[in-house]
C-alpha atoms as a PDB file:
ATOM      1  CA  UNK A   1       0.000   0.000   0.000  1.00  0.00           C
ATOM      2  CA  UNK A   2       1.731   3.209  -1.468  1.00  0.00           C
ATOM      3  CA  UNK A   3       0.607   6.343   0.807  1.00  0.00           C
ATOM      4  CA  UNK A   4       0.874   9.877  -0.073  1.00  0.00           C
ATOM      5  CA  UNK A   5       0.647  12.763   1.562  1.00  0.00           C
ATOM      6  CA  UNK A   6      -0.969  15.021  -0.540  1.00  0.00           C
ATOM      7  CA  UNK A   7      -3.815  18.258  -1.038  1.00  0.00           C
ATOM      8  CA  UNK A   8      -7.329  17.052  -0.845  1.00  0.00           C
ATOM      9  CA  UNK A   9      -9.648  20.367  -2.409  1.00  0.00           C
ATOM     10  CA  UNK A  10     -12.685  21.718  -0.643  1.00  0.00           C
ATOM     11  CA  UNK A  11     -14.151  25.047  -0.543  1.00  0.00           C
ATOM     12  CA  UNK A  12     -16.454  26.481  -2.976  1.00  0.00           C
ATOM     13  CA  UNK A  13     -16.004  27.932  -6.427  1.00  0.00           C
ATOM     14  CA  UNK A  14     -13.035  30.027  -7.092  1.00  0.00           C
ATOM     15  CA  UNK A  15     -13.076  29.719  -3.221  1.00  0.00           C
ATOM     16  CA  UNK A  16     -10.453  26.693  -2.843  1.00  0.00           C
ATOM     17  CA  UNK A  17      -9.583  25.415   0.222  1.00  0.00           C
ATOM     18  CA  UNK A  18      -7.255  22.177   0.581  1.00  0.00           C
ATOM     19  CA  UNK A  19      -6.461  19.864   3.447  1.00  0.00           C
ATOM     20  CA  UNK A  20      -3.060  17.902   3.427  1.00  0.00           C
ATOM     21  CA  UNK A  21      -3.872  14.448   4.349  1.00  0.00           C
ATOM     22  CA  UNK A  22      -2.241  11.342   4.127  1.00  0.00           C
ATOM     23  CA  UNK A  23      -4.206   8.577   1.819  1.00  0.00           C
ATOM     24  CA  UNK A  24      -3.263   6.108  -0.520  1.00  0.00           C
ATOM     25  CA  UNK A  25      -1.669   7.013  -3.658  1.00  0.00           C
ATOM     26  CA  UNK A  26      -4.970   5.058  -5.767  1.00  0.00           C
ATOM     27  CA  UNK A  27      -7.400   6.544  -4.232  1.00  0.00           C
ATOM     28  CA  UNK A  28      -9.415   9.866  -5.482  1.00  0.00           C
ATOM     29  CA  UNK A  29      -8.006  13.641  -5.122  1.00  0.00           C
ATOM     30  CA  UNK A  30     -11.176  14.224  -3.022  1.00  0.00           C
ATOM     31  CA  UNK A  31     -11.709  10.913  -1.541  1.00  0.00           C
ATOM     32  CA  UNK A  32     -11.003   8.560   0.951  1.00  0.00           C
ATOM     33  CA  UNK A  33      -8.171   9.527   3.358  1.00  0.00           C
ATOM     34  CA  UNK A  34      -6.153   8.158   6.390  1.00  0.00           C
ATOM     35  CA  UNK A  35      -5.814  11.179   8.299  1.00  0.00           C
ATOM     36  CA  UNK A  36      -5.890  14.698   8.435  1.00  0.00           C
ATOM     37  CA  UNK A  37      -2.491  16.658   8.773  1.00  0.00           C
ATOM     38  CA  UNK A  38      -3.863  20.072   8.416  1.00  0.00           C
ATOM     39  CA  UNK A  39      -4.852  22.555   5.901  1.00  0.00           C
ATOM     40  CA  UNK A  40      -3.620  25.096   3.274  1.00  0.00           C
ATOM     41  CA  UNK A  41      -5.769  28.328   2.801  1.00  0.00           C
ATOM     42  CA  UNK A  42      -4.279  30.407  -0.800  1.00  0.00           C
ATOM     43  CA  UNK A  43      -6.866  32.941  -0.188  1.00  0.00           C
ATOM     44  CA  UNK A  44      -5.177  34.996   2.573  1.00  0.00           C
ATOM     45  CA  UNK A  45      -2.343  36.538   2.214  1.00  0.00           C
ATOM     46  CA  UNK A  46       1.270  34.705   2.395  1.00  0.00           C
ATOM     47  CA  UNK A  47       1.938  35.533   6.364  1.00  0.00           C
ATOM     48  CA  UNK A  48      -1.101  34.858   7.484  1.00  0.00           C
ATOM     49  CA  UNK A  49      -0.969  32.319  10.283  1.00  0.00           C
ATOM     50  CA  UNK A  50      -3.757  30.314   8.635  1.00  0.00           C
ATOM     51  CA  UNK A  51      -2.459  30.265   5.383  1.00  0.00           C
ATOM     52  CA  UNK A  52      -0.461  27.093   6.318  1.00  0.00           C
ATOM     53  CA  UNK A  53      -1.347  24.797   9.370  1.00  0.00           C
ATOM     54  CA  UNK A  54       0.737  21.676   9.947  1.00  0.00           C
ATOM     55  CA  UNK A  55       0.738  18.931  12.658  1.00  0.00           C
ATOM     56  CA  UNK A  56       4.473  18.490  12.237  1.00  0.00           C
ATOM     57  CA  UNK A  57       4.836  15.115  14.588  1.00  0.00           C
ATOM     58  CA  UNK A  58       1.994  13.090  12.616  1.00  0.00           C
ATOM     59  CA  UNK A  59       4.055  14.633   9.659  1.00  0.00           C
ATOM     60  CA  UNK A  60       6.993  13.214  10.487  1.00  0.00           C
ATOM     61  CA  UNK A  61       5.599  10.364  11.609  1.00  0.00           C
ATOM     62  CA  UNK A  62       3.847   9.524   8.515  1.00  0.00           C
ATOM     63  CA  UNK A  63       7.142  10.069   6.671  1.00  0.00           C
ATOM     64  CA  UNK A  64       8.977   7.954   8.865  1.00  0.00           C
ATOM     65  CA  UNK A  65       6.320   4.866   7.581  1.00  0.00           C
ATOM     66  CA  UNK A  66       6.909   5.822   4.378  1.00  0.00           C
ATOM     67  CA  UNK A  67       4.501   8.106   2.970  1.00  0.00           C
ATOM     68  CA  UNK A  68       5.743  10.177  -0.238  1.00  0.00           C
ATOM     69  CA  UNK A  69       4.983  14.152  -0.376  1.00  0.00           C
ATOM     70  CA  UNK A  70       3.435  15.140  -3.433  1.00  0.00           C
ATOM     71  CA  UNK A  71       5.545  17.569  -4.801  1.00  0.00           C
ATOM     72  CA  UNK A  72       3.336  20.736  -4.129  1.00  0.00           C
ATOM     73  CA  UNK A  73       3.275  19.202  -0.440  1.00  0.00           C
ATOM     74  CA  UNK A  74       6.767  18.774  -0.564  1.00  0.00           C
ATOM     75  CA  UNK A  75       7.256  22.149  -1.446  1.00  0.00           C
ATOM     76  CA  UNK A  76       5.465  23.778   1.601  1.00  0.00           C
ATOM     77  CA  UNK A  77       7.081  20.572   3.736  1.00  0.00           C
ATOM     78  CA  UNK A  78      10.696  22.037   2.839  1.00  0.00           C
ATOM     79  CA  UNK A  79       9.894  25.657   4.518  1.00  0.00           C
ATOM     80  CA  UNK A  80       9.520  23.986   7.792  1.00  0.00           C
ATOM     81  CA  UNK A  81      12.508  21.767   6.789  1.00  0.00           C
ATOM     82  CA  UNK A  82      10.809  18.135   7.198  1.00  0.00           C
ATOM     83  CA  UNK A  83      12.083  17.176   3.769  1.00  0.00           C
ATOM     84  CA  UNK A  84      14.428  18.106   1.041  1.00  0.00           C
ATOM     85  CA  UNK A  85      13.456  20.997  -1.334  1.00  0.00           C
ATOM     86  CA  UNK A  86      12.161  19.674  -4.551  1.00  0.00           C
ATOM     87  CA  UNK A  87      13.699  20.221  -8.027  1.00  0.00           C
ATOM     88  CA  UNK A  88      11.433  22.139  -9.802  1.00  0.00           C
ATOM     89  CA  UNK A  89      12.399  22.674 -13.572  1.00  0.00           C
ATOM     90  CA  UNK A  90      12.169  25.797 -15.090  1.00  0.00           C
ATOM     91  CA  UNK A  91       8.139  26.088 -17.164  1.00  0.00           C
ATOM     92  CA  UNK A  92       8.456  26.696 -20.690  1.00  0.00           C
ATOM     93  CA  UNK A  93       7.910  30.059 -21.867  1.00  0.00           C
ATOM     94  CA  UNK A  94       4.564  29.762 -24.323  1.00  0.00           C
ATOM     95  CA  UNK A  95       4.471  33.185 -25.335  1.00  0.00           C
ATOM     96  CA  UNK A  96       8.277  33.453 -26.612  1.00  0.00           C
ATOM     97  CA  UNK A  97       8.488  33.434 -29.908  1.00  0.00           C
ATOM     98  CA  UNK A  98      10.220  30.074 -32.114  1.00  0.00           C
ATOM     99  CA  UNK A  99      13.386  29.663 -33.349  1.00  0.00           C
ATOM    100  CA  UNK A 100      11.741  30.316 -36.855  1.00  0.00           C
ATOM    101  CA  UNK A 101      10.397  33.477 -36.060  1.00  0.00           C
ATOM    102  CA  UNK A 102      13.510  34.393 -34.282  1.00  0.00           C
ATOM    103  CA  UNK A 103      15.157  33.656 -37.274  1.00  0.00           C
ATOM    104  CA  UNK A 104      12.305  35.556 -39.956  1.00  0.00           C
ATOM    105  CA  UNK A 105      12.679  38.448 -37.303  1.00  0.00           C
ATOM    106  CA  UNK A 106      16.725  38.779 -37.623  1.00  0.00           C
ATOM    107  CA  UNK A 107      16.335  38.620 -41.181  1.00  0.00           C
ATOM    108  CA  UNK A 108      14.162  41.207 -41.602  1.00  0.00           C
ATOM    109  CA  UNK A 109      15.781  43.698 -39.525  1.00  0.00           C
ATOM    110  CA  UNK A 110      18.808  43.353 -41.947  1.00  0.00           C
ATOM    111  CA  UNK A 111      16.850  44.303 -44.742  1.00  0.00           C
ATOM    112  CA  UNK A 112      14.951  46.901 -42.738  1.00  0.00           C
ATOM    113  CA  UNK A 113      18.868  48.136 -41.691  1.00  0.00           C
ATOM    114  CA  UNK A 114      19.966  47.882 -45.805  1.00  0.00           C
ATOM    115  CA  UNK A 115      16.753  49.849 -46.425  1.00  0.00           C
ATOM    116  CA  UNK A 116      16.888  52.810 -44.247  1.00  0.00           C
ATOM    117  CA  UNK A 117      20.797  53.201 -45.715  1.00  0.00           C
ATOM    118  CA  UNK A 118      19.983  53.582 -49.095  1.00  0.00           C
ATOM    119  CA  UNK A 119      17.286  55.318 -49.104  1.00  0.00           C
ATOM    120  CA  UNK A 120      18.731  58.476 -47.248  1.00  0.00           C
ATOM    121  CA  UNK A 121      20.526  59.146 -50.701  1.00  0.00           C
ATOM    122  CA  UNK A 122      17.171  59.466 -52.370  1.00  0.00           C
ATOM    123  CA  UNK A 123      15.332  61.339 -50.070  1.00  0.00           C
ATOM    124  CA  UNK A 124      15.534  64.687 -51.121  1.00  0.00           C
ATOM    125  CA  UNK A 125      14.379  63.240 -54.695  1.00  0.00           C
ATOM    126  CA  UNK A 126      11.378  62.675 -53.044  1.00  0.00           C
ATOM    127  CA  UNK A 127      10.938  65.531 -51.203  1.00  0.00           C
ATOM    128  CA  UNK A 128      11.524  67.925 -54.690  1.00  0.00           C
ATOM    129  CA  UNK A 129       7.843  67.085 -56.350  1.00  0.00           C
ATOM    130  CA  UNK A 130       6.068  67.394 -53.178  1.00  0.00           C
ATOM    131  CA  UNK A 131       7.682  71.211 -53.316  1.00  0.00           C
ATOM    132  CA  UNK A 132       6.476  71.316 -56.550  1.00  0.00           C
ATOM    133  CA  UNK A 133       3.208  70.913 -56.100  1.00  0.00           C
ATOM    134  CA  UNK A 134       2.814  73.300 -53.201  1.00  0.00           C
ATOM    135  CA  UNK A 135       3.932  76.448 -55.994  1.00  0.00           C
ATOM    136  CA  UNK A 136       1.699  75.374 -58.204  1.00  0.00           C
END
């Protein structure tokens, strides 16, 4: 029997509300659970006394038998320094642009550099007609 210890959601609607409880690993996010460890509250602010609330000796004890943070759980667990700090990875970036575009991009900032050079020469040219047409 694998246990976890892990967030079990409550609250209402854009109102969550999560107890960290230990259950087994097959069983539902919302279901079934061995015990109670204490809660986790995102709605107040982050040093709030109720934002976290830990029994710390059932903690350890439940690590001690075996149980596995999740890694969320395992996050707020390393703060108090019951376990290890997780390796997170770094999330991918969805709005940065792809190497294509990076390379379309480069490429047309050359041209847009080779542009604006040559055309300098031929500026006043275009400037003479418009001149031209205000004396008329």
């Amino acid at each position: 029997m694998a246990l976890k210890i892990r967030l079990s959601r409550g609250g209402a609607k854009k109102r969550p509300f999560y107890k960290i409880v230990v259950a087994e690993a097959l069983s539902p996010r919302d279901g079934k659970f061995i015990e109670r460890l204490g809660s986790y509250n995102p709605m107040v602010a982050k040093d709030h006394a109720e934002r976290l609330v830990l029994d710390l000796e059932r903690v350890k004890y439940w690590i001690s038998k075996g149980a596995q943070p999740t890694l969320r759980v395992a996050k707020m667990l390393s703060s108090d320094g019951l376990v290890k700090a997780p390796v997170i990875r770094d999330q991918p970036i969805k709005s940065a642009p792809g190497k294509k575009r990076k390379e379309r991009e480069a490429e047309a900032a050359e041209k847009l550099a080779s542009a604006a050079e040559a055309p300098a020469e031929e500026a006043p040219a275009a400037e003479a007609p418009a001149e031209e047409d205000k004396k008329e």
